[in-house]
N, C-alpha and C. Protein backbone atom coordinates (compact mmCIF):
# COMPACT_ATOMS: atom_id res chain seq x y z
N UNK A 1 -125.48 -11.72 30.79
CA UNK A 1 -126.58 -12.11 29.95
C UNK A 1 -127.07 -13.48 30.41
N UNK A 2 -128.36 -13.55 30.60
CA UNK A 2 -129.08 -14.79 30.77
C UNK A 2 -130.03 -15.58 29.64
N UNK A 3 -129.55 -16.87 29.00
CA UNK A 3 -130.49 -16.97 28.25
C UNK A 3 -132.09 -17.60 28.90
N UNK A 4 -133.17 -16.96 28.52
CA UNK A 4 -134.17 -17.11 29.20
C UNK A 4 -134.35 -18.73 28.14
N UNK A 5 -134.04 -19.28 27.41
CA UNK A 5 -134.28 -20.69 26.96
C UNK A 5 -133.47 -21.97 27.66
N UNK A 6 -133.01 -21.44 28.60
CA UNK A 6 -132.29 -22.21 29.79
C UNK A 6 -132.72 -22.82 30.57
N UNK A 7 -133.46 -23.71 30.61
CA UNK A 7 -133.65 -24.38 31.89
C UNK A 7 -132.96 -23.98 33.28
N UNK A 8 -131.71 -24.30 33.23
CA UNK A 8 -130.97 -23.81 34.22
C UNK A 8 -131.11 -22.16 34.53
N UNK A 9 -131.71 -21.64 34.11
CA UNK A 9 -131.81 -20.08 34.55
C UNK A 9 -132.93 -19.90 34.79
N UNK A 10 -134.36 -20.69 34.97
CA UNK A 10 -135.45 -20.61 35.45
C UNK A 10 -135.75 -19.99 36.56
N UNK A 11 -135.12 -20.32 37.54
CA UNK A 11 -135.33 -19.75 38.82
C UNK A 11 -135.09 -18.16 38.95
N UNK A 12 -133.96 -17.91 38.21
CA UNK A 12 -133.56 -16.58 38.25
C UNK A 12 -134.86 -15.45 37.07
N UNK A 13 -135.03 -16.82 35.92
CA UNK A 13 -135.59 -15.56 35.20
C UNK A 13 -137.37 -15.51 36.27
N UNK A 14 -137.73 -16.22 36.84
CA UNK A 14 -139.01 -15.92 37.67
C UNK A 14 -138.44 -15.38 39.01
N UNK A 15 -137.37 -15.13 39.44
CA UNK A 15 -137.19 -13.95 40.23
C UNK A 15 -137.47 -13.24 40.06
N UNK A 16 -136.78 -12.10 38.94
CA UNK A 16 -137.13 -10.98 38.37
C UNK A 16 -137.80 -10.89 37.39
N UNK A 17 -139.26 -11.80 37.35
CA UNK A 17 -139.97 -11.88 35.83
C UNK A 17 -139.17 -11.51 34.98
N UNK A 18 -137.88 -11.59 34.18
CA UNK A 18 -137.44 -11.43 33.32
C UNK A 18 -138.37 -12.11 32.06
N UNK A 19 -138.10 -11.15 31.00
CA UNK A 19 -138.45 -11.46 29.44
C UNK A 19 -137.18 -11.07 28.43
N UNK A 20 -137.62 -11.08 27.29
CA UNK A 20 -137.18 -10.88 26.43
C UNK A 20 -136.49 -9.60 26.42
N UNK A 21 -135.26 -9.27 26.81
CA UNK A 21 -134.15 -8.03 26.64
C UNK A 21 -134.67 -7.39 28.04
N UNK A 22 -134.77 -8.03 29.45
CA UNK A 22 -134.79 -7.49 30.48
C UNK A 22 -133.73 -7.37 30.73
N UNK A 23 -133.25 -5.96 31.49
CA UNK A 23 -132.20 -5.01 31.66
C UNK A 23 -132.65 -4.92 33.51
N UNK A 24 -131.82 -6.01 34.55
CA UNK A 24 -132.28 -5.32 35.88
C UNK A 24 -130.43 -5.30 36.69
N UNK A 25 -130.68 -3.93 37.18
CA UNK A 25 -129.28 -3.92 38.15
C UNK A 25 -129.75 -4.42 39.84
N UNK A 26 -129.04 -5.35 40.04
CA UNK A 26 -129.20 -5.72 41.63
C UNK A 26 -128.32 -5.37 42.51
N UNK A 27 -128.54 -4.86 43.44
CA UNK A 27 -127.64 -4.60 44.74
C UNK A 27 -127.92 -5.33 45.45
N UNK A 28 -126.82 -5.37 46.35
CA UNK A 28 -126.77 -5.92 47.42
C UNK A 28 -126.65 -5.47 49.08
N UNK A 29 -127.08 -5.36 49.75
CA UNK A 29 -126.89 -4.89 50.90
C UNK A 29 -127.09 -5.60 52.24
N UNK A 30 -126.02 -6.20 53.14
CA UNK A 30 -126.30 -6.97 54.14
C UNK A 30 -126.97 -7.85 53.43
N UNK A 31 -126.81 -9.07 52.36
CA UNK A 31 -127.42 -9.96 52.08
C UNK A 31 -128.55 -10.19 51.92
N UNK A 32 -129.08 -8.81 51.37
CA UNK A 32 -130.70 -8.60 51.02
C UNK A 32 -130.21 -7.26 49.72
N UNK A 33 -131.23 -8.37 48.88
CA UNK A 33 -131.04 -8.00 47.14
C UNK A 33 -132.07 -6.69 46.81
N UNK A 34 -131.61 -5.53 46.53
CA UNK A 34 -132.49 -4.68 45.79
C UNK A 34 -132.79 -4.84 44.23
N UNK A 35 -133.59 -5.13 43.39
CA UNK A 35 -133.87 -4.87 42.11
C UNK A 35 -134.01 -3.78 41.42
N UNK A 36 -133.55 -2.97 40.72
CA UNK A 36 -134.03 -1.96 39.77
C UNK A 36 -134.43 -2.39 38.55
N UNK A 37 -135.07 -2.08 37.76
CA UNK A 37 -135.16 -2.96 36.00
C UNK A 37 -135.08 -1.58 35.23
N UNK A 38 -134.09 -1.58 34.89
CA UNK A 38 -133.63 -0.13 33.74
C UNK A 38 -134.26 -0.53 32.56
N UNK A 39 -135.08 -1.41 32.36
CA UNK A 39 -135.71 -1.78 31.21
C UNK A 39 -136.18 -1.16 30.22
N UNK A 40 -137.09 0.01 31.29
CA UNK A 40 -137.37 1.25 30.00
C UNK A 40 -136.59 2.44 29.69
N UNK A 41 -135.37 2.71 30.47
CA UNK A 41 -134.26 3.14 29.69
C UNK A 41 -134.08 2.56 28.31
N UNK A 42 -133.68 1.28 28.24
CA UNK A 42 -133.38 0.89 27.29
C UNK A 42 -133.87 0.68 26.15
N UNK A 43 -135.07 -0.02 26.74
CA UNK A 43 -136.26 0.16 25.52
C UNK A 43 -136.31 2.04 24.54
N UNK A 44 -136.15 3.01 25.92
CA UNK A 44 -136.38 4.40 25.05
C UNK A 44 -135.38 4.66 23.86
N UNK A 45 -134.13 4.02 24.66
CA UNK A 45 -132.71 3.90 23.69
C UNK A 45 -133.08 3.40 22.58
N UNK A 46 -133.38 2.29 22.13
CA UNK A 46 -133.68 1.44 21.06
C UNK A 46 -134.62 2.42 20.26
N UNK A 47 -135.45 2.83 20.41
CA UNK A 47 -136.48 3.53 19.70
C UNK A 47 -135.92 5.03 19.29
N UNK A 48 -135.27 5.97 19.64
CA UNK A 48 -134.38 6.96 19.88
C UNK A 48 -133.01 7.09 19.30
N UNK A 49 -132.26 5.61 19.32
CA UNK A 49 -131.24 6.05 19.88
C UNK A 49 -130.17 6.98 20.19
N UNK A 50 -130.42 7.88 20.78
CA UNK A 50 -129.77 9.13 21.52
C UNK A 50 -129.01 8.09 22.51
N UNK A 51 -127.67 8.03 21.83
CA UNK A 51 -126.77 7.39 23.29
C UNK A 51 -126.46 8.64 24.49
N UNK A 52 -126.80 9.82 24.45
CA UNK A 52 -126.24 11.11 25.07
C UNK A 52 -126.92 11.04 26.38
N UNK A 53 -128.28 11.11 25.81
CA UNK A 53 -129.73 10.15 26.46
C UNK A 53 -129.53 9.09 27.67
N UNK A 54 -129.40 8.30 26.60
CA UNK A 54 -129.78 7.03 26.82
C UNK A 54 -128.06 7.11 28.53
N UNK A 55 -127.04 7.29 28.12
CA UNK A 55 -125.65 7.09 29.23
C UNK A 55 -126.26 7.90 30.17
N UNK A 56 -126.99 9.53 30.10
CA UNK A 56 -127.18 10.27 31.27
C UNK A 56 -128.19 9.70 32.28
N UNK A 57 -129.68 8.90 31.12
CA UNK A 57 -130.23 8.63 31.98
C UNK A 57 -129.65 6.87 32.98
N UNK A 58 -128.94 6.23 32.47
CA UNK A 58 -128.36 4.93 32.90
C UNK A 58 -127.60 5.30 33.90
N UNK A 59 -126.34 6.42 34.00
CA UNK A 59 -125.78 6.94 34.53
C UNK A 59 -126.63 7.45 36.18
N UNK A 60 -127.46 8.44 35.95
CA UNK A 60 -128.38 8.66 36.64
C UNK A 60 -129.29 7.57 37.62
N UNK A 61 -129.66 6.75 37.00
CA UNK A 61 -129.96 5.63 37.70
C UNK A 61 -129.21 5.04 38.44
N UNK A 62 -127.83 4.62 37.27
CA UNK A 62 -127.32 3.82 38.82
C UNK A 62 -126.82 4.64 39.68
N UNK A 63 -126.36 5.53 39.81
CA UNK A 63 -126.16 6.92 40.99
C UNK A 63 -127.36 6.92 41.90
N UNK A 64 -128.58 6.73 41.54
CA UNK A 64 -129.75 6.69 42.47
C UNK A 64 -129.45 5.36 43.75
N UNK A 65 -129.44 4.57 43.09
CA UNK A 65 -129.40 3.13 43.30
C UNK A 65 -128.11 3.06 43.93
N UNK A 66 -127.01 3.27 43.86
CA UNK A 66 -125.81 3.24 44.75
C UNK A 66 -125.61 4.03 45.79
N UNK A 67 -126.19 4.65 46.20
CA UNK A 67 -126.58 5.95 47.06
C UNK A 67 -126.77 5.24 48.67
């Protein structure tokens, strides 16, 4: 968790435009960063919440993304 009222986390939250309840998984590969932002997973979760949902599709993602 990053608090975006941090000064000290500035840099990071204008990396990944982070806001308010941004959700991003980063990889790494040979020292070059991939971003995903599962953001609207989560957001669907919140509105829904179907955790059955919400784990298959998170699940699913990061399986994409580790690939």
């Amino acid at each position: 968790m990053v608090a975006l009222a941090d000064e000290a986390n500035k840099a990071l939250i204008d990396k990944y435009n982070a806001q308010s309840q941004t959700v991003i998984l980063v990889r790494t590969i040979k020292k070059k960063e991939f971003a995903t932002d599962l953001t609207p997973i989560v957001q669907a979760y919140k509105q829904s919440n179907d955790k059955a949902k919400f784990e298959q599709e998170m699940k699913a993602k990061i399986e994409e993304v580790i690939k």
